[in-house]
Each structure stands twice: as C-alpha cells, then as structure tokens.
N, C-alpha and C. Protein backbone atom coordinates (compact mmCIF):
# COMPACT_ATOMS: atom_id res chain seq x y z
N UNK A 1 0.85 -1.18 0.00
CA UNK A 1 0.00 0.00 0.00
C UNK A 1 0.90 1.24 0.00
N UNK A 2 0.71 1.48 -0.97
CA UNK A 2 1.54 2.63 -1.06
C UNK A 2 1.51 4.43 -1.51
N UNK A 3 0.03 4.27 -1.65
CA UNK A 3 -0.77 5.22 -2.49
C UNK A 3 -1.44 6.19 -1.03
N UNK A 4 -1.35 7.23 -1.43
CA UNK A 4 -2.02 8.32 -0.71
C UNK A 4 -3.32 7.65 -0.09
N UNK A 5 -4.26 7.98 1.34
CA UNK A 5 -5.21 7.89 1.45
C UNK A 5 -5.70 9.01 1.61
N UNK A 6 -6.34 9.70 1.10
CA UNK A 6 -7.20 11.08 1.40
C UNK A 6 -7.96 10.42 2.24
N UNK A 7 -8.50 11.74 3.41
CA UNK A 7 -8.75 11.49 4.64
C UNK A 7 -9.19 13.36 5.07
N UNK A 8 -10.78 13.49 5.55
CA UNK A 8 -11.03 14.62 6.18
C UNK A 8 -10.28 14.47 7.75
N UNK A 9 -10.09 15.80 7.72
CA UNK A 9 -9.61 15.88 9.65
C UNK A 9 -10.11 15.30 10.53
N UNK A 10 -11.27 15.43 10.49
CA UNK A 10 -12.63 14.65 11.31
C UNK A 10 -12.28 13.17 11.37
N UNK A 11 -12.16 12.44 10.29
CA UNK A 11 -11.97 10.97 10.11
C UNK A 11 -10.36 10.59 10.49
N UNK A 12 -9.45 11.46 10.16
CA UNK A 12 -8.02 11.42 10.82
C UNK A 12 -8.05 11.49 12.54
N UNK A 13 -8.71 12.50 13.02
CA UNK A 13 -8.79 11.91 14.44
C UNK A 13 -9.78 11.67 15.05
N UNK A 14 -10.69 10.91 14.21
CA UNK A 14 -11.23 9.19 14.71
C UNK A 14 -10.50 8.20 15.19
N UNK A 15 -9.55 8.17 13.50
CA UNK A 15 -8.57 7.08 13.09
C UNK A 15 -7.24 6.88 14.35
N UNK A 16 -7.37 8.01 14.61
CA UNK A 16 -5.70 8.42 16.05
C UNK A 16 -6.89 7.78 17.31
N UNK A 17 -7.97 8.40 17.79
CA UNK A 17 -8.47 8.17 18.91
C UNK A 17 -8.60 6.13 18.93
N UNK A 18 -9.35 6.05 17.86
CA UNK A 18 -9.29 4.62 17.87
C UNK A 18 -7.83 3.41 18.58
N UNK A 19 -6.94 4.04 17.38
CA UNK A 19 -5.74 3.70 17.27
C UNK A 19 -4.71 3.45 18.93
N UNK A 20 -5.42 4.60 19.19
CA UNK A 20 -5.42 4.85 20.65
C UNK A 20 -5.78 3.99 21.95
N UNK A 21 -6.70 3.70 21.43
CA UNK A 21 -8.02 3.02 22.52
C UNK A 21 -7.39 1.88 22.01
N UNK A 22 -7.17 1.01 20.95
CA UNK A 22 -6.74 0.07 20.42
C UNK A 22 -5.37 -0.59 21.18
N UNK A 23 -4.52 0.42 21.33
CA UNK A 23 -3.12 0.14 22.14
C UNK A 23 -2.94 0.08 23.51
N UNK A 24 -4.11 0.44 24.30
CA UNK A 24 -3.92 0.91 25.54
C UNK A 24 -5.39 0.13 26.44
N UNK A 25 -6.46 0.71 26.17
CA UNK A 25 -7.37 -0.11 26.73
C UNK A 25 -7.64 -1.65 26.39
N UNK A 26 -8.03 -1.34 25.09
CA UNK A 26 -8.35 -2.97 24.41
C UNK A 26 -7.45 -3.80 24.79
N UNK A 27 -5.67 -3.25 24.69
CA UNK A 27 -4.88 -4.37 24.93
C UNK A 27 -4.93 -5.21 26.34
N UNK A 28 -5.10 -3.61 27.77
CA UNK A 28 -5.37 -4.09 28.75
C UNK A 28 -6.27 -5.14 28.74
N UNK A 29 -7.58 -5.13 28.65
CA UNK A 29 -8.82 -5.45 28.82
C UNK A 29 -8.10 -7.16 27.68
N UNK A 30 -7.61 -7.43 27.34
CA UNK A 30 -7.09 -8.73 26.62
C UNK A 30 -6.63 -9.33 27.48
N UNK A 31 -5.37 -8.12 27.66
CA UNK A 31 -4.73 -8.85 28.50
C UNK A 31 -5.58 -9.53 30.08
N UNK A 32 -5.80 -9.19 30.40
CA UNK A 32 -6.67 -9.48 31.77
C UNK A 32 -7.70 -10.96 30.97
N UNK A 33 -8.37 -10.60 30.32
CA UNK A 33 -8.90 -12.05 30.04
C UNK A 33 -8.20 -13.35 29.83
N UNK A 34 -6.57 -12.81 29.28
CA UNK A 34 -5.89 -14.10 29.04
C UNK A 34 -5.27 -14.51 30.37
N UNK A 35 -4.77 -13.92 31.00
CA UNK A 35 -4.73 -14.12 32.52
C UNK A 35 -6.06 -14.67 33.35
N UNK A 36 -7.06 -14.47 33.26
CA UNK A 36 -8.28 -15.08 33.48
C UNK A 36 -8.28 -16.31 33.06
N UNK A 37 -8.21 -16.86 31.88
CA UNK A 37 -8.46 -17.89 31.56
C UNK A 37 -7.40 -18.92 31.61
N UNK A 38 -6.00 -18.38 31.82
CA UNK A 38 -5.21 -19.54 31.86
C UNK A 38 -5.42 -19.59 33.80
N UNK A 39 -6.13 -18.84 34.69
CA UNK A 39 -6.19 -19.34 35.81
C UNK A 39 -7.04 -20.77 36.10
N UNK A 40 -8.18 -20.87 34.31
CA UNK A 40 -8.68 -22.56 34.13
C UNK A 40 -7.57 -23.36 34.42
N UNK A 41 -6.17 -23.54 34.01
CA UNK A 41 -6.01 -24.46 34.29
C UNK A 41 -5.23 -24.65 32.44
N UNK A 42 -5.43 -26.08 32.15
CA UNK A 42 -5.03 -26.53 30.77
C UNK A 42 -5.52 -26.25 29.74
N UNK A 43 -4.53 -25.55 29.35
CA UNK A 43 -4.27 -24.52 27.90
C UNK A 43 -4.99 -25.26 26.70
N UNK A 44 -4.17 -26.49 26.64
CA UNK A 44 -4.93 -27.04 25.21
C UNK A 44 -6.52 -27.46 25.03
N UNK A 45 -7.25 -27.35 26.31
CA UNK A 45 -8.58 -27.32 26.12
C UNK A 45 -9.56 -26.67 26.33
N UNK A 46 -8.84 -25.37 26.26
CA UNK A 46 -9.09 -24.45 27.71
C UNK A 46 -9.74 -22.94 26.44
N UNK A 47 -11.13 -23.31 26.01
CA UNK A 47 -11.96 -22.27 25.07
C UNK A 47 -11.26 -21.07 25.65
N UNK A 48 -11.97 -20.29 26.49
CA UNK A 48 -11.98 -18.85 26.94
C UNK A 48 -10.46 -18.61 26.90
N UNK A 49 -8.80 -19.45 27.04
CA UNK A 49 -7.89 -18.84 26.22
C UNK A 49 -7.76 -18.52 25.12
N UNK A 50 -8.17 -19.92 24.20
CA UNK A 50 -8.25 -19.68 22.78
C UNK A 50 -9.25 -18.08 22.16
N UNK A 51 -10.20 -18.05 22.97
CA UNK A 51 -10.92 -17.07 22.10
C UNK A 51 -10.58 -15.80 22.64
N UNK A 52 -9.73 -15.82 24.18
CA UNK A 52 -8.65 -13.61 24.54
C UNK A 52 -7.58 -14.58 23.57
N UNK A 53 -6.82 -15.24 23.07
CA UNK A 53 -6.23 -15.23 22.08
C UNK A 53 -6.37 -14.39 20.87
N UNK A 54 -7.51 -15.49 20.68
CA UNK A 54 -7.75 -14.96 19.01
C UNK A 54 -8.44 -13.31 19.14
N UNK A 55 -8.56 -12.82 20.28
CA UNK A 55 -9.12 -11.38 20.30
C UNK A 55 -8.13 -10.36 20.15
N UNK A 56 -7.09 -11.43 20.84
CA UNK A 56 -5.80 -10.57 21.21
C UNK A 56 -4.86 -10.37 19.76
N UNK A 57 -5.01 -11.59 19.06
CA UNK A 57 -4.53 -11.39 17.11
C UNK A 57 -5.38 -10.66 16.66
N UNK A 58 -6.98 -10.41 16.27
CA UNK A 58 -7.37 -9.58 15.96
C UNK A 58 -7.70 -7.78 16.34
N UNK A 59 -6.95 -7.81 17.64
CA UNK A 59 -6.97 -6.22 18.18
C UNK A 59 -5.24 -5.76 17.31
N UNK A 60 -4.65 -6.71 17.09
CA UNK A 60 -3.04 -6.57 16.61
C UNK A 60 -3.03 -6.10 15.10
N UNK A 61 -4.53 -7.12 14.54
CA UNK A 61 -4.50 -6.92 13.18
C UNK A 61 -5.03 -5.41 13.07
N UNK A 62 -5.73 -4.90 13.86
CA UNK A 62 -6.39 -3.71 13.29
C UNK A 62 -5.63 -2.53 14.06
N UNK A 63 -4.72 -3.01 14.60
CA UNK A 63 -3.68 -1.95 15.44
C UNK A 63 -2.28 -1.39 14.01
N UNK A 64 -2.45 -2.68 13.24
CA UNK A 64 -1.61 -2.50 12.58
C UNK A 64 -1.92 -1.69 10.95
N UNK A 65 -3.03 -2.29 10.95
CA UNK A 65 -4.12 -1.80 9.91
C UNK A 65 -3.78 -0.21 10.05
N UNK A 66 -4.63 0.23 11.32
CA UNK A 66 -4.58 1.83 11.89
C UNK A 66 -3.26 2.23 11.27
N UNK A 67 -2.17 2.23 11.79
CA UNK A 67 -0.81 2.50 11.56
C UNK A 67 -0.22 2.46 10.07
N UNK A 68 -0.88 1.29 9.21
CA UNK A 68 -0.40 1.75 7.98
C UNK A 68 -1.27 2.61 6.95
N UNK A 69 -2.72 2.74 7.80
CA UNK A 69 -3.31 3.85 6.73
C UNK A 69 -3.06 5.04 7.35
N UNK A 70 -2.81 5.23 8.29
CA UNK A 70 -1.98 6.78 8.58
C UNK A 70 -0.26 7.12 8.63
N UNK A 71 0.26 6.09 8.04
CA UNK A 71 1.63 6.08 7.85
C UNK A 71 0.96 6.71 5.63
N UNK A 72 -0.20 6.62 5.32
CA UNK A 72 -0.40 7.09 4.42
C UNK A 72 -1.15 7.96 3.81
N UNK A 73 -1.86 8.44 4.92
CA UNK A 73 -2.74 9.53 4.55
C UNK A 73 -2.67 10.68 4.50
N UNK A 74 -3.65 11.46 3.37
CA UNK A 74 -3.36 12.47 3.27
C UNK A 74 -4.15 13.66 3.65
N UNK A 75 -4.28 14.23 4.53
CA UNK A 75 -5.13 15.10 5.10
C UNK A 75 -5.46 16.45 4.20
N UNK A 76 -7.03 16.36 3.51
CA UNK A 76 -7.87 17.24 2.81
C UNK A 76 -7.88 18.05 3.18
N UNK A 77 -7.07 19.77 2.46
CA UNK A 77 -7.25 20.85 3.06
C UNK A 77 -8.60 21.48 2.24
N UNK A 78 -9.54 21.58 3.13
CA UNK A 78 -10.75 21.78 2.89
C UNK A 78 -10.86 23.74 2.41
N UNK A 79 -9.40 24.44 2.65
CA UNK A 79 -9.75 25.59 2.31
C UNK A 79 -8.96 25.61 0.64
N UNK A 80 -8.59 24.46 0.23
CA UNK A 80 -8.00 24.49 -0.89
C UNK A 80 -8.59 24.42 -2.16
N UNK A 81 -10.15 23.69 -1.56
CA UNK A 81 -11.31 22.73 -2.17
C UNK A 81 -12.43 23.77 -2.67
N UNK A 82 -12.47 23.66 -3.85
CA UNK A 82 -14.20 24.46 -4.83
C UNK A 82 -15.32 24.39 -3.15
N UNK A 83 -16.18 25.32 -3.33
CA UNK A 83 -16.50 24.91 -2.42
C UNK A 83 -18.15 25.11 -3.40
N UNK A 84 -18.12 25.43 -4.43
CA UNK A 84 -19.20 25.29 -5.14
C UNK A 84 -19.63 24.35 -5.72
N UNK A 85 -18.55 23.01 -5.51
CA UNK A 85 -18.89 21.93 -6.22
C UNK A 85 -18.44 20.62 -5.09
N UNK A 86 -19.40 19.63 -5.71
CA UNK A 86 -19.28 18.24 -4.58
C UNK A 86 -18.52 17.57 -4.98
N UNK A 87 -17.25 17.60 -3.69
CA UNK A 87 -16.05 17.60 -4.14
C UNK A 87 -15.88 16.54 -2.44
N UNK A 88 -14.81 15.38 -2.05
CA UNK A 88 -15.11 15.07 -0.86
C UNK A 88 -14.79 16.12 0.61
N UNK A 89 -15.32 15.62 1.20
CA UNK A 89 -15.75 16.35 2.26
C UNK A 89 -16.92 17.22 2.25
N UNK A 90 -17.64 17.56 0.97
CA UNK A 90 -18.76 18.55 0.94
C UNK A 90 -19.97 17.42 1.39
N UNK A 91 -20.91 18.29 2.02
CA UNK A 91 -22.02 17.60 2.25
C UNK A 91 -23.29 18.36 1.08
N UNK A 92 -23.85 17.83 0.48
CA UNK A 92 -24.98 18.13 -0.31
C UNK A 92 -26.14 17.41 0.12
N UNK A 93 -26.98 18.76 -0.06
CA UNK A 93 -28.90 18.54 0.18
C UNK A 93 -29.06 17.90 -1.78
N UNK A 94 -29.92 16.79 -1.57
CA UNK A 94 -30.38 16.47 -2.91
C UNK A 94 -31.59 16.34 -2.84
N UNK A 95 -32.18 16.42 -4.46
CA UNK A 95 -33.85 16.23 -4.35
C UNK A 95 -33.64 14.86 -5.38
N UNK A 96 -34.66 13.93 -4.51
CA UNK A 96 -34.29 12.70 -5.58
C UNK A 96 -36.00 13.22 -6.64
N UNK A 97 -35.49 13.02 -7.77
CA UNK A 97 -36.72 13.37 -8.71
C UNK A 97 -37.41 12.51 -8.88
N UNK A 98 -37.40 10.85 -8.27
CA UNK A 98 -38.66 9.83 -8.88
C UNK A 98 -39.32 10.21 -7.70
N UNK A 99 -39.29 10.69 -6.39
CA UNK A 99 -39.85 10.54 -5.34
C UNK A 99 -40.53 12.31 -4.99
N UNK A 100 -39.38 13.09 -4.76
CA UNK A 100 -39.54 14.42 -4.45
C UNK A 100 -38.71 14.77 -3.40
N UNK A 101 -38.21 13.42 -2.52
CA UNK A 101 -37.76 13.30 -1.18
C UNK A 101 -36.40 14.48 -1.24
N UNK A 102 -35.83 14.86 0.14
CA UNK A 102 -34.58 15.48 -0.21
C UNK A 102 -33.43 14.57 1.08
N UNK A 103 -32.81 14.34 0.93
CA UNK A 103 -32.19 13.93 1.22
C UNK A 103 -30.69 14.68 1.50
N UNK A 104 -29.44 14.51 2.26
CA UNK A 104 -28.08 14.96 2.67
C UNK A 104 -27.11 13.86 2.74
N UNK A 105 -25.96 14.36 1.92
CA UNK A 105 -24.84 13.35 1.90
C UNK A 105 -23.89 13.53 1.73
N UNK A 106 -22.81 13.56 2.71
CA UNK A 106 -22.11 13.86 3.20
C UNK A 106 -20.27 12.73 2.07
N UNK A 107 -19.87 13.16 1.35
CA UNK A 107 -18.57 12.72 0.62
C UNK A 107 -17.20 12.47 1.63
N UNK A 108 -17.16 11.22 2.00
CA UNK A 108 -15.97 11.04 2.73
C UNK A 108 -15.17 10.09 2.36
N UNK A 109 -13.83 9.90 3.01
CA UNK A 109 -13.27 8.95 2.72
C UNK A 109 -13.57 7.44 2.63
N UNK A 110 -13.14 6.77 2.47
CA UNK A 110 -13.81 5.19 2.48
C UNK A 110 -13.62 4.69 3.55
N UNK A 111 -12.33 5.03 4.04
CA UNK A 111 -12.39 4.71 5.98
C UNK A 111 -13.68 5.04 6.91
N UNK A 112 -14.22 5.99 5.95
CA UNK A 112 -14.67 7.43 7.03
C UNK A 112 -16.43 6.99 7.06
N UNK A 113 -17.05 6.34 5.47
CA UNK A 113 -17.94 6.37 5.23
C UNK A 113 -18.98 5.12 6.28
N UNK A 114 -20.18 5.91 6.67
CA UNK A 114 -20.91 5.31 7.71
C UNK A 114 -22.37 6.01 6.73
N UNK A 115 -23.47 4.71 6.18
CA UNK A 115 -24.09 5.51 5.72
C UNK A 115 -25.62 5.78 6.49
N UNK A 116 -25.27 5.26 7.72
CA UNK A 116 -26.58 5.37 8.64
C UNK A 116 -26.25 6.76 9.29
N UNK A 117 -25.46 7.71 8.89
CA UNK A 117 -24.57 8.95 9.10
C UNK A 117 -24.96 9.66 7.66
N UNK A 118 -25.47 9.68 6.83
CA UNK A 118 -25.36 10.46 5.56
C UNK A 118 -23.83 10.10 4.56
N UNK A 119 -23.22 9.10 5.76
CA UNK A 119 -21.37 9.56 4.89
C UNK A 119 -21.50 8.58 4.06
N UNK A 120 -20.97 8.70 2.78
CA UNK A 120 -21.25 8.29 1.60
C UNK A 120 -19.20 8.39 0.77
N UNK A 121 -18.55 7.03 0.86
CA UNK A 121 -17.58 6.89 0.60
C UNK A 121 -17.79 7.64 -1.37
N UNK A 122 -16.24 8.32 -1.15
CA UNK A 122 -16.06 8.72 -2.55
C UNK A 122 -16.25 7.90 -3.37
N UNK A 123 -16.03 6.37 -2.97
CA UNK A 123 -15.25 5.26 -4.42
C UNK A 123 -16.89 4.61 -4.52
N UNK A 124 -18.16 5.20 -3.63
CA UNK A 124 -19.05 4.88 -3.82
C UNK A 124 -19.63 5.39 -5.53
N UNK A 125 -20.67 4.35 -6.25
CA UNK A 125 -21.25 4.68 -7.08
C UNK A 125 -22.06 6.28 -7.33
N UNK A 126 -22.79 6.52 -6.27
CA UNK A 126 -23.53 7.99 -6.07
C UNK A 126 -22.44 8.79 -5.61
N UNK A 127 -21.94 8.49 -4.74
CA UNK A 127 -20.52 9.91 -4.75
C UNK A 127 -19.87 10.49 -5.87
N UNK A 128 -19.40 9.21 -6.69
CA UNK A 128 -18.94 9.17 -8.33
C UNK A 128 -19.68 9.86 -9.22
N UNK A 129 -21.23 9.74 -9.28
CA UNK A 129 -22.20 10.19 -9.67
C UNK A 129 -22.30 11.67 -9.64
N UNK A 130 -22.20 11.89 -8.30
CA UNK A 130 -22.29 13.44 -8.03
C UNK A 130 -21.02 14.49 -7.71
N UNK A 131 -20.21 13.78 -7.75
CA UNK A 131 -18.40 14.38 -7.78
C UNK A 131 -18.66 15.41 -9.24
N UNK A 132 -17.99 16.77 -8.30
CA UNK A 132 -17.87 17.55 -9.59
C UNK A 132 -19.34 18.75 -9.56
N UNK A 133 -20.33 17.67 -9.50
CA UNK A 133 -21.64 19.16 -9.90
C UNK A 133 -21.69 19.57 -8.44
N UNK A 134 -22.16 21.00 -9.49
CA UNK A 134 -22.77 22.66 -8.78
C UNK A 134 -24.38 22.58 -8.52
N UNK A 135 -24.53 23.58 -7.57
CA UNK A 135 -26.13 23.88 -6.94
C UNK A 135 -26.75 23.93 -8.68
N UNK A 136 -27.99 23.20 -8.07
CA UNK A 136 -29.09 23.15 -9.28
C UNK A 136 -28.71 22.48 -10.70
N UNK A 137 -27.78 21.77 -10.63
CA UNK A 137 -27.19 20.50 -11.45
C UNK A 137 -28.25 19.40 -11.29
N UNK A 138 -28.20 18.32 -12.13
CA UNK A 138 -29.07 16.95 -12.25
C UNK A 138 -27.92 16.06 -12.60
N UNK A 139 -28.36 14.96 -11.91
CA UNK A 139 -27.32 13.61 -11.74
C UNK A 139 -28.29 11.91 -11.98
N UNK A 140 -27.97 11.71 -13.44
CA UNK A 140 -28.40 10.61 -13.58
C UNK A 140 -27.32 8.96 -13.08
N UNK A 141 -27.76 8.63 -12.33
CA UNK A 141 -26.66 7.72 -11.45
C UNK A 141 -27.04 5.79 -11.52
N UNK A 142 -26.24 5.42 -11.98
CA UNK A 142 -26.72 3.97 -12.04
C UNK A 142 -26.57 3.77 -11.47
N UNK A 143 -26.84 2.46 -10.45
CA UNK A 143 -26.62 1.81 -8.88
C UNK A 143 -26.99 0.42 -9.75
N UNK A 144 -26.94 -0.99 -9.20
CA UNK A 144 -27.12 -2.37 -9.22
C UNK A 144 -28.72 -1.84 -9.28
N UNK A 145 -29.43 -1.50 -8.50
CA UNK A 145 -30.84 -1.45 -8.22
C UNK A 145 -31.64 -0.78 -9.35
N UNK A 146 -31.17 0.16 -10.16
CA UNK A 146 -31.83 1.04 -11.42
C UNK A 146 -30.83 2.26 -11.21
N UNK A 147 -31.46 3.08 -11.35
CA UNK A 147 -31.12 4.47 -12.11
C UNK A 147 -31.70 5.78 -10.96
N UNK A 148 -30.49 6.22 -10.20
CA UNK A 148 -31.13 7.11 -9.53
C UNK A 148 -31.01 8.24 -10.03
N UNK A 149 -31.95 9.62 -9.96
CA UNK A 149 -31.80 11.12 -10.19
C UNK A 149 -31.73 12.05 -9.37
N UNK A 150 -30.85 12.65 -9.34
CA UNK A 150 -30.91 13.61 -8.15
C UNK A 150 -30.56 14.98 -8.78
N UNK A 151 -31.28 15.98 -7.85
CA UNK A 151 -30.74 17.44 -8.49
C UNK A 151 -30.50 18.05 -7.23
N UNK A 152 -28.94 18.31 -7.05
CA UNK A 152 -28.59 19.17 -6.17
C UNK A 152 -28.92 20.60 -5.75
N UNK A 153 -29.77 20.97 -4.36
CA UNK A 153 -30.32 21.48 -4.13
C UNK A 153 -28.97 22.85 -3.67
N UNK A 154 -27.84 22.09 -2.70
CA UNK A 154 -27.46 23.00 -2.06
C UNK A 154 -26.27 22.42 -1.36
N UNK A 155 -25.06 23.16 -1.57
CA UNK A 155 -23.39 22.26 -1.30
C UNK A 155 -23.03 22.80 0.15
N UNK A 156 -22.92 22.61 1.09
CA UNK A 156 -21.84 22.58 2.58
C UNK A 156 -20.80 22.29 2.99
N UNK A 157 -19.94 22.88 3.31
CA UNK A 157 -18.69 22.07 3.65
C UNK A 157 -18.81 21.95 5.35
C-alpha cells in the first residue's frame, strides 16, 4: 500500500483516537482475560484462552491496519477545495426526482464512510455520480438497483 489515502480531519482523528483506545485499553482489557483464563487451568482445552487469544490477534490486526493507513494519509485541506462543487468532504442537500424526497450526503473517505450517518464513501457509485456538480445541477446515477436522479439542491462544507 503505497498510495495516498485522502482522509477529512474529522476521520483522521477518529482514526488516532481509535488507534489509541486500540493500544492501551483494548490491549489491557485482553490482556486481563488471558490471565483469566489460563487461571482454568489446561491450555490445550481451555476455550476462553483460545478465544482472549484470538481477540488478542485480531486487536493486533487492526492496530496494525490503523498505523499503515496513517503512515499514508493524506489530510484534505478543505480551504483548498471548490466549495461550489461536490467535491469530498462537501455535504450536499439532494432532491431525488422519482420521489420528491430530499435527502443529505455527506462525501468522505472510504475509511470514514458510515451511511446510517449520511457519509457516503467517494469510491461509492452515487458519490462518483455526483463528484464535480454545482447547486441546481441533475445527476443521472446507475446503482445495481436502477437508475437514480438527483438534483442538487445546495453544497456545505
């Protein structure tokens, strides 16, 4: 991995707080279970080691994960950015035209994207879709499901 990750500020220190909590609590809180469970007694049959084990490899895997996408990211200077156009980090009001509904969606990184949050990863289909247009633009967008339309009502950063 060797390629830039663009990354809003916001999602950069998520990524640190996590990273954080990841090294220090979680590890505690492992550690203490694996000490717990080897007070069972014999190891080779002994579940509740095996599974603060395997908790304890998977808190490592994503400790390490953390560390190499911010050994690569690149932090979005948002005053550098169009701010007239949906560009990531902008949040846009849309009107979907089969419905009338309006809807907000928020362009973030792919780390970053949560879409029960509005956040809507760039490398997503509708982000792609709407990357680039200005207020009162129309966006015909394919998805697996059909064909969505949207006409941007109104851009935020």
């Amino acid at each position: 991995m060797t390629d830039r990750i663009p990354m809003t500020r916001p999602g950069y220190d998520k990524l640190i707080k996590e990273l954080e909590y990841l090294k220090t609590t979680k590890r505690r809180e492992i550690a203490a279970d694996i000490a717990k469970a080897r007070a069972f007694g014999d190891l080779k049959e002994n579940a509740e080691y095996d599974a603060a084990k395997n908790n304890q490899a998977m808190n490592e895997k994503r400790i390490a994960d953390a560390e190499e996408k911010l050994a690569h990211v690149q932090i979005i200077d948002e005053s550098k950015i169009a701010k007239d156009q949906i560009l990531i980090g902008a949040t846009a009001k849309l009107k979907d035209l089969k419905n009338g509904e309006e809807l907000d969606y928020t362009i973030v990184a792919q780390d970053e994207a949560n879409f029960d949050e509005g956040k809507i990863s760039v490398t997503s289909p509708i982000a792609k879709g709407l990357l680039g247009l200005k207020e009162g633009e129309t966006a015909e967008i394919k998805i697996p499901a059909g064909t969505l339309k949207y006409k941007v009502l109104k851009i935020t950063r």
